[in-house]
N, C-alpha and C. Protein backbone atom coordinates (compact mmCIF):
# COMPACT_ATOMS: atom_id res chain seq x y z
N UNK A 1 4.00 5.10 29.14
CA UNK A 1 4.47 4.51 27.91
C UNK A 1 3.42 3.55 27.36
N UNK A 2 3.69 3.45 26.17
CA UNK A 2 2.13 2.34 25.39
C UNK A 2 2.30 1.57 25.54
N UNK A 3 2.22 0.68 25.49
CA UNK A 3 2.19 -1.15 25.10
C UNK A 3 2.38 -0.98 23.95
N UNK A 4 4.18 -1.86 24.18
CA UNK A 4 4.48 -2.34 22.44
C UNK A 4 4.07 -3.90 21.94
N UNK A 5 3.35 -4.22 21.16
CA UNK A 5 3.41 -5.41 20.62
C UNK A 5 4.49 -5.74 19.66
N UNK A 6 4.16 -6.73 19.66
CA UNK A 6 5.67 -7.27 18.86
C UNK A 6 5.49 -8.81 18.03
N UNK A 7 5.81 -8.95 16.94
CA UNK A 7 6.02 -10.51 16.02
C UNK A 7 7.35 -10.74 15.66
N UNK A 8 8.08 -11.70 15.35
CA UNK A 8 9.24 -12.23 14.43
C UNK A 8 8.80 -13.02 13.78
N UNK A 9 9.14 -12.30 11.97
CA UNK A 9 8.75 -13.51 11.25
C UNK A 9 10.29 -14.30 10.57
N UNK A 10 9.78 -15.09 9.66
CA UNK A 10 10.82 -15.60 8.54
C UNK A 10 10.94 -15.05 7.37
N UNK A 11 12.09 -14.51 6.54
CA UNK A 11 12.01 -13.67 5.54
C UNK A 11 13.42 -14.36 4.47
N UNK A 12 13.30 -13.79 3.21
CA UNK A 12 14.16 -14.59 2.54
C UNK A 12 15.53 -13.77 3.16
N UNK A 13 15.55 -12.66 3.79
CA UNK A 13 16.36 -12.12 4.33
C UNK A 13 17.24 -12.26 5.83
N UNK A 14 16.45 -13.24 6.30
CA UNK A 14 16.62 -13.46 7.66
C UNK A 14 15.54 -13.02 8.27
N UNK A 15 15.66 -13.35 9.64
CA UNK A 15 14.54 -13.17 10.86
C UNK A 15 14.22 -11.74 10.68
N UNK A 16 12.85 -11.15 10.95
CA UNK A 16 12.36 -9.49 10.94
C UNK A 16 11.52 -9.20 12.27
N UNK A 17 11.85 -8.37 12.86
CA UNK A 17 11.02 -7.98 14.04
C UNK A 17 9.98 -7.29 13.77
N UNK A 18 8.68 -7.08 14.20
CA UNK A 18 7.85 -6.17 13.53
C UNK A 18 7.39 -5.56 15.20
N UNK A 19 7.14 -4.24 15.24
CA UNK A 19 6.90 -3.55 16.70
C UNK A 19 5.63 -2.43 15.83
N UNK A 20 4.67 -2.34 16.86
CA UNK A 20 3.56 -1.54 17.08
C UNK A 20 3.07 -1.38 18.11
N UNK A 21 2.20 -0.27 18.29
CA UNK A 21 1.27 0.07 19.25
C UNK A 21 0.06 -0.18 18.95
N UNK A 22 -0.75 -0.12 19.80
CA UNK A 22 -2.53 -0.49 19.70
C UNK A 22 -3.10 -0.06 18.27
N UNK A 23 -2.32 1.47 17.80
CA UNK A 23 -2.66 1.76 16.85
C UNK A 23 -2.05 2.33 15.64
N UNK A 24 -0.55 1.99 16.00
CA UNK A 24 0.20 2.27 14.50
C UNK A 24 1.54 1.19 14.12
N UNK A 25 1.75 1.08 13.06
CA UNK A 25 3.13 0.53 12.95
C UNK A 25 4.47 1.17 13.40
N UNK A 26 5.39 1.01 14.18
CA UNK A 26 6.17 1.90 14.52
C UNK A 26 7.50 1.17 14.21
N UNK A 27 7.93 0.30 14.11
CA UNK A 27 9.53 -0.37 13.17
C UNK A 27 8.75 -2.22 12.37
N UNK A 28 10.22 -2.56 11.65
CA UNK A 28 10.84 -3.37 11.11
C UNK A 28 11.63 -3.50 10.53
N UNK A 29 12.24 -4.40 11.64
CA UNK A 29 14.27 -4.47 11.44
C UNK A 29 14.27 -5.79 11.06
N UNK A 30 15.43 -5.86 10.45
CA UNK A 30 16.52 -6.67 9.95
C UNK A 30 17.29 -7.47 11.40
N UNK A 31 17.43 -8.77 11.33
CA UNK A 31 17.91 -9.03 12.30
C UNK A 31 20.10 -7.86 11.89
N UNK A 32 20.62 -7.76 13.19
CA UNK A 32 21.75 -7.13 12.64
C UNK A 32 21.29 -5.83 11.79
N UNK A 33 20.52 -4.82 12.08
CA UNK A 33 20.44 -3.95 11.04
C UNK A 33 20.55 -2.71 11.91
N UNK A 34 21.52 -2.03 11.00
CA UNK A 34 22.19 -0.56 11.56
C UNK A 34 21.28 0.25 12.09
N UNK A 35 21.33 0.51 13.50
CA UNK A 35 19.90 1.03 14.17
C UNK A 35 19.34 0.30 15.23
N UNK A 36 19.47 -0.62 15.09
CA UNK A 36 18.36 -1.20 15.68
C UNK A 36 17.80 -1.43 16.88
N UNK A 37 16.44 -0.82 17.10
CA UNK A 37 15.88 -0.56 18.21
C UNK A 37 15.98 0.86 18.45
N UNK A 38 16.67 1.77 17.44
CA UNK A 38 16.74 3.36 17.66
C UNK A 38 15.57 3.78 17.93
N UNK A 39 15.40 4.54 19.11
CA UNK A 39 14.41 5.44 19.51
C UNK A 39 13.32 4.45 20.15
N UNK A 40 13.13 2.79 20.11
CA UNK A 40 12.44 2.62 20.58
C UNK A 40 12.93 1.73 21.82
N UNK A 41 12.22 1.46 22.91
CA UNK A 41 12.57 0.51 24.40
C UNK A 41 12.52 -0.59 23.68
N UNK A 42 13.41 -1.79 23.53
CA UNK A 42 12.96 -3.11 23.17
C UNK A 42 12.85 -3.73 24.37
N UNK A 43 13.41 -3.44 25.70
CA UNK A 43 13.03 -3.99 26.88
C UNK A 43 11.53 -3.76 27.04
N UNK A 44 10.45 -3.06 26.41
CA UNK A 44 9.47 -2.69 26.83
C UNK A 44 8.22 -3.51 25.71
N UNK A 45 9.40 -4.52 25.14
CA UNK A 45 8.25 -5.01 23.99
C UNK A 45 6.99 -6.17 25.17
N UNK A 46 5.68 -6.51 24.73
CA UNK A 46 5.09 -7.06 25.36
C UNK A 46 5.58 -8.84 25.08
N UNK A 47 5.84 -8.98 24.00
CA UNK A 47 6.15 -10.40 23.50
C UNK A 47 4.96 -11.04 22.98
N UNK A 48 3.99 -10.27 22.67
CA UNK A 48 2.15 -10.36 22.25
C UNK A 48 1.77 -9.58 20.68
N UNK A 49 1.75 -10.62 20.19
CA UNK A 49 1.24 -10.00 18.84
C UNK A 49 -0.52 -9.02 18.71
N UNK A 50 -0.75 -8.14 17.69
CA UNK A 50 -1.81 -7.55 17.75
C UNK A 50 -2.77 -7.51 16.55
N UNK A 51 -3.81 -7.05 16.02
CA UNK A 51 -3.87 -7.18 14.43
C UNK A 51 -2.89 -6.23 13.12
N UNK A 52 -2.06 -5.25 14.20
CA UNK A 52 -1.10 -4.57 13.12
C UNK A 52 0.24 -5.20 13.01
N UNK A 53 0.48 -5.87 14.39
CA UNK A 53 1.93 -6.94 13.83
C UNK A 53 1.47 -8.05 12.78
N UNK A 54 0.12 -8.57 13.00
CA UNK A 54 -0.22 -9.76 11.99
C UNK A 54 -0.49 -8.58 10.83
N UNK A 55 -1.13 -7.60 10.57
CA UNK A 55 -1.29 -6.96 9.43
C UNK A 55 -0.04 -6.77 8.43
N UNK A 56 1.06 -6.14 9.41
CA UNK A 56 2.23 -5.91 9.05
C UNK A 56 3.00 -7.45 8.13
N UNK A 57 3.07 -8.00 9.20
CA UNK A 57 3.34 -9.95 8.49
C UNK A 57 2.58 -10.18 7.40
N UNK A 58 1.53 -10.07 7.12
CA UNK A 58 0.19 -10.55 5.87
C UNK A 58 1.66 -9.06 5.12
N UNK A 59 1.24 -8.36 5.25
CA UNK A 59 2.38 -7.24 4.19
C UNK A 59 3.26 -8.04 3.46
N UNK A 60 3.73 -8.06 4.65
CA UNK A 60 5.62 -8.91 3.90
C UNK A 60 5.71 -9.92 3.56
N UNK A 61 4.66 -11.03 4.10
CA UNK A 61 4.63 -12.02 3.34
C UNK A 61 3.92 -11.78 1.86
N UNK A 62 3.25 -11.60 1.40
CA UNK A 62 2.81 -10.75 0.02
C UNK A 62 3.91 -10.40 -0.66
N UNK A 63 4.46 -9.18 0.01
CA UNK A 63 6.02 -8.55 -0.72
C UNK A 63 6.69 -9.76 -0.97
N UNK A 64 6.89 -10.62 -0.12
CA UNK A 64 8.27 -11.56 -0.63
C UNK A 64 7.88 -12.32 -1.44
N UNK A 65 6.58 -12.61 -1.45
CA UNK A 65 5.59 -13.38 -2.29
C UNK A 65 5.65 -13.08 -3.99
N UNK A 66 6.07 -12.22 -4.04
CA UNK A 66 6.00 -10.89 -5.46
C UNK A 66 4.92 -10.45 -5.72
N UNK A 67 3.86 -9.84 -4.48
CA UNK A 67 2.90 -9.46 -5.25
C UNK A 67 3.14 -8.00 -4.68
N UNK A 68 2.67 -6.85 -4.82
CA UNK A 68 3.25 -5.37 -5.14
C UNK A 68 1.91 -4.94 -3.62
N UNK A 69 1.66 -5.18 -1.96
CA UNK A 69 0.48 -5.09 -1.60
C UNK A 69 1.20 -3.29 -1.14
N UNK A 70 -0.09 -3.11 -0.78
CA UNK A 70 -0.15 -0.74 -1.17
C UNK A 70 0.43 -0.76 0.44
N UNK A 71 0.98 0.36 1.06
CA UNK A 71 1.78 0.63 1.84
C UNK A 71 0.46 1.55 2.78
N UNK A 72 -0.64 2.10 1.91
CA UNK A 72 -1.41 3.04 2.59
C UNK A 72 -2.38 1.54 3.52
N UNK A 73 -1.95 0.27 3.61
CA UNK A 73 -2.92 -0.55 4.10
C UNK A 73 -2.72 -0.60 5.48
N UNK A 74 -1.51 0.24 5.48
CA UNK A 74 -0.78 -0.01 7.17
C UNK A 74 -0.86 1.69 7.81
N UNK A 75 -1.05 1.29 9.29
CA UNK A 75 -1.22 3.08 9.73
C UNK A 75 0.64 3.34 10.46
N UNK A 76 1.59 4.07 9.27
CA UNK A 76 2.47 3.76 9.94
C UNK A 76 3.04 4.95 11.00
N UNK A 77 3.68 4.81 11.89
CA UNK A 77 4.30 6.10 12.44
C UNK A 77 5.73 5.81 13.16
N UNK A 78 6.59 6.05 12.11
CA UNK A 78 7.88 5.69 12.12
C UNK A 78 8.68 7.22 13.54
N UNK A 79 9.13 6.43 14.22
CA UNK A 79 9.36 7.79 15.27
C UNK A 79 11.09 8.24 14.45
N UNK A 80 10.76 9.97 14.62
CA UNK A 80 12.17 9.84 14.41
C UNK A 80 12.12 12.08 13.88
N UNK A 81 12.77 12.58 13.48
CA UNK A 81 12.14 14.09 13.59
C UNK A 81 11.60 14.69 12.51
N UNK A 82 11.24 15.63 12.65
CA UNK A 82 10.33 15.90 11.68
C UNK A 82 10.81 15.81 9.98
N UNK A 83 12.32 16.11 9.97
CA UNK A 83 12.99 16.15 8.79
C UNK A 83 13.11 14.35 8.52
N UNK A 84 13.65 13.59 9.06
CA UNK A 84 13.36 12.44 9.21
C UNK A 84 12.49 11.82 8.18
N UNK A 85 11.30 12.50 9.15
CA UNK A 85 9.53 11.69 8.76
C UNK A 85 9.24 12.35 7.33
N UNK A 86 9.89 13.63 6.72
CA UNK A 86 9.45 14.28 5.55
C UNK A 86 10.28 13.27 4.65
N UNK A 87 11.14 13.01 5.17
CA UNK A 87 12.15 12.04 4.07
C UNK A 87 11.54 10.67 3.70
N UNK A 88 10.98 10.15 5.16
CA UNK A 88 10.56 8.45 4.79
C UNK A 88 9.31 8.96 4.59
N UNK A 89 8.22 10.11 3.95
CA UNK A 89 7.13 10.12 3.21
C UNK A 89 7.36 9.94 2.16
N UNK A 90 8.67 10.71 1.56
CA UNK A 90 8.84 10.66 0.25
C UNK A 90 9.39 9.27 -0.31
N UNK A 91 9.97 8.44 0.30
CA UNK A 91 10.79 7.48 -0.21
C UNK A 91 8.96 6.23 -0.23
N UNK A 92 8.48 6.77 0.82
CA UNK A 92 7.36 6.09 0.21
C UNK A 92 6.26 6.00 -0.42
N UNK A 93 6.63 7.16 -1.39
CA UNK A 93 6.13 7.61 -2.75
C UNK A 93 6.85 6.70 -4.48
N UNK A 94 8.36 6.19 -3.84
CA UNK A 94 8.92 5.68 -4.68
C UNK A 94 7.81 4.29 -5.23
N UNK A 95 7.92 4.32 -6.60
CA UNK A 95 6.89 2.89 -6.70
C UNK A 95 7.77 1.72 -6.71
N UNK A 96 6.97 0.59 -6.61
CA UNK A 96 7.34 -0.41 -6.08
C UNK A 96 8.52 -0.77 -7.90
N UNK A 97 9.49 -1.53 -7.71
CA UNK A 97 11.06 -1.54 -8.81
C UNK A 97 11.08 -0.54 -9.37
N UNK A 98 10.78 0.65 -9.09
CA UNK A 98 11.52 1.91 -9.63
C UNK A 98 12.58 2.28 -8.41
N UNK A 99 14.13 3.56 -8.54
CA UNK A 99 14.77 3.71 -7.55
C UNK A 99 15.23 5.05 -8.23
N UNK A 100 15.43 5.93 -6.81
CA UNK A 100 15.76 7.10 -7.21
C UNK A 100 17.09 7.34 -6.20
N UNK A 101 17.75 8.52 -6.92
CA UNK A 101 19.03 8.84 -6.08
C UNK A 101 18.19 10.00 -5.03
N UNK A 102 19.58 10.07 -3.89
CA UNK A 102 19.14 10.89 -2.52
C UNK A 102 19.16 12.27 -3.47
N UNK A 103 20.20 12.43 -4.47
CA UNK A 103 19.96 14.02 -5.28
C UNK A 103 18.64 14.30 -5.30
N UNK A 104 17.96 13.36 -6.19
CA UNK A 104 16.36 13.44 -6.94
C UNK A 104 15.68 13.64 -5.40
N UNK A 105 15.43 12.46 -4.44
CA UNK A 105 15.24 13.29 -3.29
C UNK A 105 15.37 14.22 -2.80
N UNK A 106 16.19 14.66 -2.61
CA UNK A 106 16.73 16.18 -2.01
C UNK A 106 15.64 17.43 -2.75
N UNK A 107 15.55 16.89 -4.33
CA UNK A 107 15.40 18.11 -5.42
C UNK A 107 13.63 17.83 -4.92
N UNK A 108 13.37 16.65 -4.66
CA UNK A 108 11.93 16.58 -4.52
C UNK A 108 11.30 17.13 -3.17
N UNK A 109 12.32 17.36 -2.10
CA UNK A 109 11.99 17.75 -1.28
C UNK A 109 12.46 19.32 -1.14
N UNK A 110 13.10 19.75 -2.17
CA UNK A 110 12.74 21.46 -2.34
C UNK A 110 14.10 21.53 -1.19
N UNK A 111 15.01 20.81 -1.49
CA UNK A 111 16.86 20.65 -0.50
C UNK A 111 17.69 20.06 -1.52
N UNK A 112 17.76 20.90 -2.39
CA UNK A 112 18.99 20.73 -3.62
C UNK A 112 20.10 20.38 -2.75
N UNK A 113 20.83 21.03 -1.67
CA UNK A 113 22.05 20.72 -1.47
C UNK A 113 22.03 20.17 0.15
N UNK A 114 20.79 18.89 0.44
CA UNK A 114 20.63 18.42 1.23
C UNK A 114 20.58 16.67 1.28
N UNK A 115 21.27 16.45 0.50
CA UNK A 115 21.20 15.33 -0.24
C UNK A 115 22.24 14.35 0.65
N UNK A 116 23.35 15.01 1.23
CA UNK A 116 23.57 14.15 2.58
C UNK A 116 22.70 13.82 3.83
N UNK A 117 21.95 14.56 4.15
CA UNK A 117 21.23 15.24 5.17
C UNK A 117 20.20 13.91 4.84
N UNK A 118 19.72 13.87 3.70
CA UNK A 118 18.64 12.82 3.16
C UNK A 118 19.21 11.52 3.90
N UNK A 119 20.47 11.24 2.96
CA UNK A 119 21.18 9.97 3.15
C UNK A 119 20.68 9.55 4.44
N UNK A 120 21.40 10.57 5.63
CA UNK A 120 21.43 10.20 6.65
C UNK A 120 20.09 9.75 7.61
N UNK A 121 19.04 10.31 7.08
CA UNK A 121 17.40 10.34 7.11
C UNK A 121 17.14 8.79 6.74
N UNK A 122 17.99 8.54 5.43
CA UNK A 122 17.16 7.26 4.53
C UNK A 122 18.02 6.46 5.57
N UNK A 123 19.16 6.63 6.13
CA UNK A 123 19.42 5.63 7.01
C UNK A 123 19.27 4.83 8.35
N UNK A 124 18.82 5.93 8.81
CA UNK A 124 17.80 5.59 10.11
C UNK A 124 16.13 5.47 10.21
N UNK A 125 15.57 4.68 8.84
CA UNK A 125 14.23 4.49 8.70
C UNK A 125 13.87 3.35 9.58
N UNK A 126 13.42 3.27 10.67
CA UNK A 126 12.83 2.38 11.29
C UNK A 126 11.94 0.98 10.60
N UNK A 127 11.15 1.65 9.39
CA UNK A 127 10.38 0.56 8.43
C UNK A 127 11.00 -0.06 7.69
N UNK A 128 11.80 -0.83 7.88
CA UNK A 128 12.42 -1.82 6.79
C UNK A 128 11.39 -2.11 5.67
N UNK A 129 11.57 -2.07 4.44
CA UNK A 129 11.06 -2.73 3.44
C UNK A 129 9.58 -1.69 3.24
N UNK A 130 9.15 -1.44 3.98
CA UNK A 130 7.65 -0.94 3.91
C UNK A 130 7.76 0.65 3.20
N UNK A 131 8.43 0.77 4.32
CA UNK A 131 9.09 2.57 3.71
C UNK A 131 10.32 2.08 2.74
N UNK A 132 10.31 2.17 1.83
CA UNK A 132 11.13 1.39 0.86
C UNK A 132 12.60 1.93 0.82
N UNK A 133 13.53 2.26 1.80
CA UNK A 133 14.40 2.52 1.62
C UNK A 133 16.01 2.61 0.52
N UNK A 134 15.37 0.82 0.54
CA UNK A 134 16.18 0.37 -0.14
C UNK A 134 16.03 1.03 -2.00
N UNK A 135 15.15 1.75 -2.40
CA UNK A 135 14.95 1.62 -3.95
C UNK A 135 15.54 3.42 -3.69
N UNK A 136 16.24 3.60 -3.02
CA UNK A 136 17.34 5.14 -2.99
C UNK A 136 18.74 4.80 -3.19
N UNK A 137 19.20 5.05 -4.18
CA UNK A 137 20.80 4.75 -4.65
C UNK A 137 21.27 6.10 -4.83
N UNK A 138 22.98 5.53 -5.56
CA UNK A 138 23.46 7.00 -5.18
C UNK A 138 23.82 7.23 -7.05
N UNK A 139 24.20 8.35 -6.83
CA UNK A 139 24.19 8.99 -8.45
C UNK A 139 24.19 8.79 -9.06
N UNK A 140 24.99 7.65 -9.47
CA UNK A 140 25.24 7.06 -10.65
C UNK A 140 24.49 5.96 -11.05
N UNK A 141 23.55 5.82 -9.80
CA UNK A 141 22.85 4.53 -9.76
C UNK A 141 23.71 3.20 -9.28
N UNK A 142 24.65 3.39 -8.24
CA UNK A 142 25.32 2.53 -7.51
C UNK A 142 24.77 2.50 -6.33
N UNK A 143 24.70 1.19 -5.97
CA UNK A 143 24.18 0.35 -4.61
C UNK A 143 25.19 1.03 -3.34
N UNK A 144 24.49 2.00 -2.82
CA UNK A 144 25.08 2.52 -1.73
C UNK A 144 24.82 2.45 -0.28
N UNK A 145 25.25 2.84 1.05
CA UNK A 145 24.97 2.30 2.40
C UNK A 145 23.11 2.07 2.47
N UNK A 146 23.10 0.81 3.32
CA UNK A 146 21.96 0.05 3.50
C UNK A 146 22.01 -0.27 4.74
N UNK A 147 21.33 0.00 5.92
CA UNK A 147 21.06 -0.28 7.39
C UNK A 147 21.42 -1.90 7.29
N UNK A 148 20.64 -2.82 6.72
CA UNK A 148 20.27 -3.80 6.61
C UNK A 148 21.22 -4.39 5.51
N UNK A 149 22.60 -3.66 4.62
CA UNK A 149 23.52 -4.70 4.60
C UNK A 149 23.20 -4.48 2.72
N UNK A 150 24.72 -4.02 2.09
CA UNK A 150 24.22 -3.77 0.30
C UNK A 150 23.43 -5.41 -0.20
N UNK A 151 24.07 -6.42 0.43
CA UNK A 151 23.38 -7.71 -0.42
C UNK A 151 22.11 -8.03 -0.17
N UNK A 152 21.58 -7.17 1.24
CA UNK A 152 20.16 -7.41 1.45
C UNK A 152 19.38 -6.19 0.28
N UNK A 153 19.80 -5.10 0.15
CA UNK A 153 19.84 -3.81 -0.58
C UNK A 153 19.35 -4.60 -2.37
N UNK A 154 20.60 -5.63 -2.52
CA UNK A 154 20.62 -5.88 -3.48
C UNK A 154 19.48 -6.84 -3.77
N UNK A 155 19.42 -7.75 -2.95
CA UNK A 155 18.06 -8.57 -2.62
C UNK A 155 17.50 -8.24 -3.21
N UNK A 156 16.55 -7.00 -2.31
CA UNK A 156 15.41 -6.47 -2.62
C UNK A 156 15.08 -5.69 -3.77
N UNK A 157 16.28 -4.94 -4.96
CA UNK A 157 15.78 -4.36 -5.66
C UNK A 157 15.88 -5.38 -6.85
N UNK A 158 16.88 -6.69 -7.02
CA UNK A 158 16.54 -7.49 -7.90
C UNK A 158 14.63 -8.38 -7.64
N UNK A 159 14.72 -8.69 -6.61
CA UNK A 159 13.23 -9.39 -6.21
C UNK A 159 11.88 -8.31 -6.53
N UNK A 160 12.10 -6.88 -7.06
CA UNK A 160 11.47 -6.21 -7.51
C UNK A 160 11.60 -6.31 -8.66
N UNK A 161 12.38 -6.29 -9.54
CA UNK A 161 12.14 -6.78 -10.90
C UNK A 161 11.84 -7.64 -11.67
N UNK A 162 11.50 -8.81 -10.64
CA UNK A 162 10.83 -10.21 -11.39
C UNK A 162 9.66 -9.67 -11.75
């Protein structure tokens, strides 16, 4: 098994865990966030930060900061299956205060009538905030299930429109 490094920062959201390996980003949770620790050992974290947990932190502090920093700055590798990982590519194609429904997903991923299947994908994203989960609503453009809680959901897509 690798060596996980690991940081907790401060967020306007509450406490955030950030976990990597030597050489990729692999979560950031929400303290309380639906999931958490899926797929990865948290007994196996080192308790030792690295330059991708501080990279990751310089990220989010920026984001909360309001400044818009690019997602390609981080090497991420969110574990989880292959349908999964096709889903949190696309959601992190969404630009930063734009939001699309899981339909438009689905249709973008060439799965018209997979649009639950998505949901369930957008809900077990290991990357909080990075893989932008949160800017996926549901049809009508209503604030729908959020790992991390609709008022954190809501948080984040008002703090994108300043």
């Amino acid at each position: 098994m690798k060596k996980l490094f690991n940081a907790t920062i401060t967020s306007p959201l509450g406490p955030l865990l950030i976990v990597a390996t030597a050489q990729q980003l692999l979560a950031v949770w929400m303290q309380d966030q639906k999931y958490f620790g899926h797929k990865i050992d948290l007994k196996s974290l080192s308790g030792q930060q690295n330059h991708l947990t501080d990279a990751a932190s310089r990220w989010l502090q920026q984001y909360f900061a309001g400044q818009k920093p690019q997602v390609t700055a981080l090497p991420l590798n969110p574990q989880g299956t292959a349908f999964q990982r096709q889903v949190w590519q696309a959601i992190s194609q969404i630009p930063y205060g734009q939001v699309k429904t899981y339909q438009q997903l689905a249709e973008d991923l060439q799965r018209p009538h997979s649009a639950r299947a998505i949901g369930q994908a957008v809900g077990h994203n290991p990357i909080s905030i990075i893989i932008p989960c949160h800017r996926v609503v549901g049809s009508q453009g209503q604030l729908t299930g959020y790992a991390g809680g609709l008022s954190r959901k809501r948080w984040l897509l008002n703090h994108e429109q300043k």
